[in-house]
N, C-alpha and C. Protein backbone atom coordinates (compact mmCIF):
# COMPACT_ATOMS: atom_id res chain seq x y z
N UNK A 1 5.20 -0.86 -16.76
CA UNK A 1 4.79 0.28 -17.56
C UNK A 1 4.63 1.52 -16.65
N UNK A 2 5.26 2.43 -16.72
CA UNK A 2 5.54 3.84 -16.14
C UNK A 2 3.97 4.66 -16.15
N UNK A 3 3.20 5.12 -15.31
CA UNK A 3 2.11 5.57 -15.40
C UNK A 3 2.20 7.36 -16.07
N UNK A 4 1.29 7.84 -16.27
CA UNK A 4 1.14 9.32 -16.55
C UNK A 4 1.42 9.94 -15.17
N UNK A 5 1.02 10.07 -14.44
CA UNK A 5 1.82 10.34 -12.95
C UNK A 5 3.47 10.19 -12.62
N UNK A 6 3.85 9.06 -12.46
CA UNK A 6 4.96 9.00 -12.70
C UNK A 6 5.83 9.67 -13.93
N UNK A 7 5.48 9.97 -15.50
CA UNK A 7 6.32 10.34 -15.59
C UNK A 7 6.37 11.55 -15.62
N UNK A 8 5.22 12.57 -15.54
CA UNK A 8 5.06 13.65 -14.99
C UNK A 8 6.20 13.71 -13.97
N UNK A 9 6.07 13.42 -12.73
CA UNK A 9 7.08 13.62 -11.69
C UNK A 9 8.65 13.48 -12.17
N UNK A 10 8.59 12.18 -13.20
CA UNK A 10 10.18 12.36 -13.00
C UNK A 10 10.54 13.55 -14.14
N UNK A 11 9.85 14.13 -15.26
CA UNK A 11 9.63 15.07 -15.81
C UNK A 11 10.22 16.15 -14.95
N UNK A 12 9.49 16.63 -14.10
CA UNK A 12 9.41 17.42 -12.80
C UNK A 12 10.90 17.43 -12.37
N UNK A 13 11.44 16.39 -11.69
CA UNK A 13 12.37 16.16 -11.29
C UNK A 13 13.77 16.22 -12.11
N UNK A 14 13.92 15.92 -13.48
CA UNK A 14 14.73 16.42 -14.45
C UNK A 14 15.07 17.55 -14.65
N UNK A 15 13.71 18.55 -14.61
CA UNK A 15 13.59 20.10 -14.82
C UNK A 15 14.61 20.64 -13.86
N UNK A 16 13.91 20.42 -12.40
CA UNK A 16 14.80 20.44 -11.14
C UNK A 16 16.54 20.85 -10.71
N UNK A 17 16.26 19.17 -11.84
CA UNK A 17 17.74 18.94 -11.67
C UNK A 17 18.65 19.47 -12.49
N UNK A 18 18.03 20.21 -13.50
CA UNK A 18 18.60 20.56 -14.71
C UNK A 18 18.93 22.38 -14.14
N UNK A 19 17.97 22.79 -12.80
CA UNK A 19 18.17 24.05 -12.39
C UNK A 19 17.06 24.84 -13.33
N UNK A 20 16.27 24.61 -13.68
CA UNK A 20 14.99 25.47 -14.02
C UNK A 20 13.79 25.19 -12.97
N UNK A 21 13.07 26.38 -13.00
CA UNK A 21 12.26 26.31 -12.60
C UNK A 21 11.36 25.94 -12.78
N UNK A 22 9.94 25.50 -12.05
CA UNK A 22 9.02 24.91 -12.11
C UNK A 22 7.52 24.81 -11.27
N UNK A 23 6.80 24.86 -11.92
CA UNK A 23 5.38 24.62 -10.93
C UNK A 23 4.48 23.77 -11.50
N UNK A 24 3.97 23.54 -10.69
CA UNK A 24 2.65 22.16 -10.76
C UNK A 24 1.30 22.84 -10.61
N UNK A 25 0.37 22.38 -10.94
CA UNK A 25 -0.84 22.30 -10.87
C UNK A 25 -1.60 20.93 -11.04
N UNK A 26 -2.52 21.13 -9.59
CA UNK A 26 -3.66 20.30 -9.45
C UNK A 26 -4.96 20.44 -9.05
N UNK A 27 -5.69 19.61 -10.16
CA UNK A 27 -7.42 19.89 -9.69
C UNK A 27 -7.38 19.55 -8.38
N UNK A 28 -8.38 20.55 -7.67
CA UNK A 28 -8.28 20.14 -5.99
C UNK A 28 -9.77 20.05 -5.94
N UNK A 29 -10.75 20.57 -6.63
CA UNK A 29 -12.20 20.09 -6.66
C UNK A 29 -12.84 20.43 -8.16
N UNK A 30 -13.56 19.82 -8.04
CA UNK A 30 -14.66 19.90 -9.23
C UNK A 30 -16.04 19.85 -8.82
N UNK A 31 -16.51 20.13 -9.62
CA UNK A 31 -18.72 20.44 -9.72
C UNK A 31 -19.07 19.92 -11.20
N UNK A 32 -20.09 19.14 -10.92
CA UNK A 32 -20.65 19.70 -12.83
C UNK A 32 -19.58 18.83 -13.71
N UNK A 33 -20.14 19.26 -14.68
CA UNK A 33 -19.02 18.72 -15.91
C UNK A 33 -17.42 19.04 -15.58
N UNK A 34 -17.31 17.82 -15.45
CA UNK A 34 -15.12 18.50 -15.69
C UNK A 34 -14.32 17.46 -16.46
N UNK A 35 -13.42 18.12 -17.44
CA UNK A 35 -12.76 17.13 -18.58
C UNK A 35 -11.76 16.35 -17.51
N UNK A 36 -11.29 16.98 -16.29
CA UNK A 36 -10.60 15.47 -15.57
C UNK A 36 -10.82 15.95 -14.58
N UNK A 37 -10.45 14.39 -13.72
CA UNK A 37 -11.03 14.34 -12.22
C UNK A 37 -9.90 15.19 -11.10
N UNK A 38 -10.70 15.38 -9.61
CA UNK A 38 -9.98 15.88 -8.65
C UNK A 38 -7.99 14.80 -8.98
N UNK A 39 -7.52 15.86 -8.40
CA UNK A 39 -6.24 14.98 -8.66
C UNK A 39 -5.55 15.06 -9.85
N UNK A 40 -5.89 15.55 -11.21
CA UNK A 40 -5.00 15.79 -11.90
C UNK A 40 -4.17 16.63 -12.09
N UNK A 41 -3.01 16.30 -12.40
CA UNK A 41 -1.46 17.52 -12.61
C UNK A 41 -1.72 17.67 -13.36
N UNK A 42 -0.76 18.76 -13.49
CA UNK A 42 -0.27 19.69 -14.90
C UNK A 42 1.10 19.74 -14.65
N UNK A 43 2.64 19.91 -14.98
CA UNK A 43 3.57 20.20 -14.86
C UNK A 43 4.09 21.43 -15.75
N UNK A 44 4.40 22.20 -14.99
CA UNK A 44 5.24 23.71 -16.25
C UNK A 44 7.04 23.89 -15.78
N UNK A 45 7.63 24.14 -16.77
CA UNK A 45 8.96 24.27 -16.53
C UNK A 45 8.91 25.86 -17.15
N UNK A 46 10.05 27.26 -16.65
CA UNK A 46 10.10 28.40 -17.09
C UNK A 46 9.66 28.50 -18.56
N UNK A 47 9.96 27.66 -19.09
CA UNK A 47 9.94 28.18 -20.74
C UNK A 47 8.70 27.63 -20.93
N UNK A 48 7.95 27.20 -20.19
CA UNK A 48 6.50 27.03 -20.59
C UNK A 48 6.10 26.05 -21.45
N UNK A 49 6.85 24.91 -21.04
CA UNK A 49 7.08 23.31 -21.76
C UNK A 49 5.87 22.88 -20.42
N UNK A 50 5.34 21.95 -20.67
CA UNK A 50 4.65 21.61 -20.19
C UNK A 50 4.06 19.84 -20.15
N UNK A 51 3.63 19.17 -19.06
CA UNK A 51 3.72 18.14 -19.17
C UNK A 51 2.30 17.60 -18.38
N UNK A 52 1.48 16.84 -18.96
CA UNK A 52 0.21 16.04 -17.78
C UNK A 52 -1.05 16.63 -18.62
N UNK A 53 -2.15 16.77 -17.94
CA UNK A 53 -3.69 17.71 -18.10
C UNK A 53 -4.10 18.22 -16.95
N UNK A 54 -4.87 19.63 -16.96
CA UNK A 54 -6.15 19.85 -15.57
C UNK A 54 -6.89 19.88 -16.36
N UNK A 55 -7.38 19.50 -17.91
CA UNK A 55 -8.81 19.75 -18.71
C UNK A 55 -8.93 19.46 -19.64
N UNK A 56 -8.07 18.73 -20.51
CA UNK A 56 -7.76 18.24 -21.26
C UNK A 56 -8.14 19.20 -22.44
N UNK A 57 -7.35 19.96 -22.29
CA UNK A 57 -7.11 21.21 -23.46
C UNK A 57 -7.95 22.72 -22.76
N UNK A 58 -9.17 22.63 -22.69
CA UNK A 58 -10.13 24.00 -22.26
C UNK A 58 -9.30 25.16 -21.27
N UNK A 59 -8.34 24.53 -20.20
CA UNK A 59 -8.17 25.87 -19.39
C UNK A 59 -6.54 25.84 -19.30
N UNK A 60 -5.74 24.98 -19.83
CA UNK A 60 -4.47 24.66 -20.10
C UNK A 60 -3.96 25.98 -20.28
N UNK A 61 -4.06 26.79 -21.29
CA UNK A 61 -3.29 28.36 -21.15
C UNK A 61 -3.42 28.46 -20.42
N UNK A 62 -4.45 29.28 -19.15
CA UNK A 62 -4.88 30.21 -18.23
C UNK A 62 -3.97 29.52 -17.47
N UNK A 63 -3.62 28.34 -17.23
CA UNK A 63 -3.47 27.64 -15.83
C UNK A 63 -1.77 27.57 -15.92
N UNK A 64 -1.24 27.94 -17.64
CA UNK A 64 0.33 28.04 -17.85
C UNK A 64 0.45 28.64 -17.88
N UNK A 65 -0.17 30.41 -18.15
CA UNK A 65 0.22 31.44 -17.45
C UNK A 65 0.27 31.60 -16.00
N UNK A 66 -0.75 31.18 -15.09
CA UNK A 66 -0.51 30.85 -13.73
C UNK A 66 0.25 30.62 -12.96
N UNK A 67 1.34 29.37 -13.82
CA UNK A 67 2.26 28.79 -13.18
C UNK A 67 3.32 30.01 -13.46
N UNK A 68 3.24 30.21 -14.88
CA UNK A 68 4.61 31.45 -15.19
C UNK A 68 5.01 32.65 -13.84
N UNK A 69 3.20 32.86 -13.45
CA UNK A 69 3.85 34.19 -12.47
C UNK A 69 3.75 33.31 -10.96
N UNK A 70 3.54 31.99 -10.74
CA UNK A 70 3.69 31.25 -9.50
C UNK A 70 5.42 30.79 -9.69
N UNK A 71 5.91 30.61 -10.65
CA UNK A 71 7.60 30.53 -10.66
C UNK A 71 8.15 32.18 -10.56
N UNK A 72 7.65 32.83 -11.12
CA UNK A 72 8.53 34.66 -10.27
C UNK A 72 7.88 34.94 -9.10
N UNK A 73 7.09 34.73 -8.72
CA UNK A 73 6.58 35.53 -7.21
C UNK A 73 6.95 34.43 -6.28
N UNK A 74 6.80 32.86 -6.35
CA UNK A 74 7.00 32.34 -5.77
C UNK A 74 5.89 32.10 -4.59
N UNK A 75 4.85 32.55 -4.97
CA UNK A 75 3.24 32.21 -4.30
C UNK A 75 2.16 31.09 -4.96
N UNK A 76 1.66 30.51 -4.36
CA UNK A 76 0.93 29.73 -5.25
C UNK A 76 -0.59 30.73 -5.42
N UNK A 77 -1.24 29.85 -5.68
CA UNK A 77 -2.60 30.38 -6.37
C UNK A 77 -3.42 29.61 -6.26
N UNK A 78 -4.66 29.69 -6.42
CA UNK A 78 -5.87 28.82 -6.41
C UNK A 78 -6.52 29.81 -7.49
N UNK A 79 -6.65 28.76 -8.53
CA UNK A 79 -7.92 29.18 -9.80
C UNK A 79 -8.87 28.49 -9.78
N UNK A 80 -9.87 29.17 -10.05
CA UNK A 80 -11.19 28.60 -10.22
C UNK A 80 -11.79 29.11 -11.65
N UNK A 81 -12.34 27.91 -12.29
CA UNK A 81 -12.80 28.47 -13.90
C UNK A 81 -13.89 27.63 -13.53
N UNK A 82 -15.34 28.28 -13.88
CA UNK A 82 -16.51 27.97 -14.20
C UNK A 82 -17.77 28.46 -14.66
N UNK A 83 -18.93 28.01 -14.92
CA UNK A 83 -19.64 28.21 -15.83
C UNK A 83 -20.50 30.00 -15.40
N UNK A 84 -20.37 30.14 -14.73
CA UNK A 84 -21.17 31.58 -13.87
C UNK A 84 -20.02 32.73 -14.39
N UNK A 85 -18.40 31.84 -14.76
CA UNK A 85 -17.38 33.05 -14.83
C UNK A 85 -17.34 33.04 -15.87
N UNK A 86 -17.23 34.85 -16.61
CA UNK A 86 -16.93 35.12 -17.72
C UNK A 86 -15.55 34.27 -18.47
N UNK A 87 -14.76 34.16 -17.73
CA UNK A 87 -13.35 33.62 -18.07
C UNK A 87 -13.92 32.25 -18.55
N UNK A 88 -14.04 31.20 -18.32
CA UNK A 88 -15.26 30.38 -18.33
C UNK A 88 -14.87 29.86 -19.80
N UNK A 89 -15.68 31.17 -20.49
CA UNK A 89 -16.29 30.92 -21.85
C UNK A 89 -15.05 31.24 -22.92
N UNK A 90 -13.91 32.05 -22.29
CA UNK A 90 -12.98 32.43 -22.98
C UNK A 90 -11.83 31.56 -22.96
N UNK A 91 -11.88 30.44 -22.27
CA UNK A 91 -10.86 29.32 -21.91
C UNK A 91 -11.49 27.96 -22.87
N UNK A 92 -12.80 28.34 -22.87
CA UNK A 92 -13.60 27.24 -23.70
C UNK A 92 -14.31 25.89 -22.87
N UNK A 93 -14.43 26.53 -21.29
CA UNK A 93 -15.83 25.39 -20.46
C UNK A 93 -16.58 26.04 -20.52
N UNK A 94 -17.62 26.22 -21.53
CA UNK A 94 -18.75 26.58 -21.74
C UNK A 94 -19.39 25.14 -21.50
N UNK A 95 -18.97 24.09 -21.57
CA UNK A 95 -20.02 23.13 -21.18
C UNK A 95 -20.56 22.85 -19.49
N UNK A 96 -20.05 23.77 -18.93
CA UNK A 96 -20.36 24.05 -17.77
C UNK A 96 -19.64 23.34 -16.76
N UNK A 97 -20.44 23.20 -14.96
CA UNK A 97 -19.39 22.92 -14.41
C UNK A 97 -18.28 23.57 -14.09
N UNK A 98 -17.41 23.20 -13.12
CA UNK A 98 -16.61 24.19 -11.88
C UNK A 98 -15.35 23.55 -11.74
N UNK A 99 -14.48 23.86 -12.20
CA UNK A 99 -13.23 23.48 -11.91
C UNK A 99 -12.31 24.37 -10.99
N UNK A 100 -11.38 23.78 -9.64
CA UNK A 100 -10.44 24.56 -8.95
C UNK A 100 -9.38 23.90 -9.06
N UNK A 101 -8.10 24.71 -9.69
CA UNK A 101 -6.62 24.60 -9.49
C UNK A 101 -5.93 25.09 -8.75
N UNK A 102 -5.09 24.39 -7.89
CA UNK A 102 -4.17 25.08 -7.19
C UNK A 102 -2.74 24.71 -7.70
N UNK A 103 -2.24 26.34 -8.08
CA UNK A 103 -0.90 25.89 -9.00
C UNK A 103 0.49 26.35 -7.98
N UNK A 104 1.27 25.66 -7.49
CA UNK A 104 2.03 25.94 -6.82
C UNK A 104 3.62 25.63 -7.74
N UNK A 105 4.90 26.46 -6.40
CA UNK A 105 6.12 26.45 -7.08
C UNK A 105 6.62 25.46 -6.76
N UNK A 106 7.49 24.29 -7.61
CA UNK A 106 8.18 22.95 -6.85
C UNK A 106 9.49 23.36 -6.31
N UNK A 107 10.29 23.38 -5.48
CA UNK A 107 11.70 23.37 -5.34
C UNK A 107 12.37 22.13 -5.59
């Protein structure tokens, strides 16, 4: 049985191969309440198809726009959404707690 990891990646790797672009995101720490643990992906392809969780729904936009301008600039990013940040409440972790993503470009 193929895990959520795995098929994320080969997901990933299709995109790739298909010649679109792509970026990943992963929780790299947490505090406090967080809907998933350090270590979870996200996968984005240009058109903003998307594959995995970092929150299981709450910061999923913010973090697929992220990737959108980490596939044109070609820089990654580190986001941080939590309960002290206004953004926070507009992504919908108002239940508090600190989440950091770092969304980078795959080649």
């Amino acid at each position: 049985m193929q895990s959520d990891n795995d098929l994320l990646f080969e997901t990933l790797q299709q995109w790739r191969s298909a010649g679109k672009s792509a970026a990943l995101a992963t929780v790299v720490s947490t505090w406090g309440s967080s809907p998933r643990p350090e270590g979870s992906h996200l996968a984005v392809d240009e058109a903003g198809h998307f594959v995995g969780s970092v929150s299981g729904g709450c910061i999923e936009g913010a973090v697929i726009d992220a990737a959108r301008e980490v596939m044109a600039s070609g820089r990654p990013q580190l986001l941080e959404f939590g309960i002290s940040d206004e953004q926070a409440w507009q992504v919908g972790l108002a239940c508090g707690g600190r989440v950091r993503v770092f969304v980078e470009p795959v080649e």
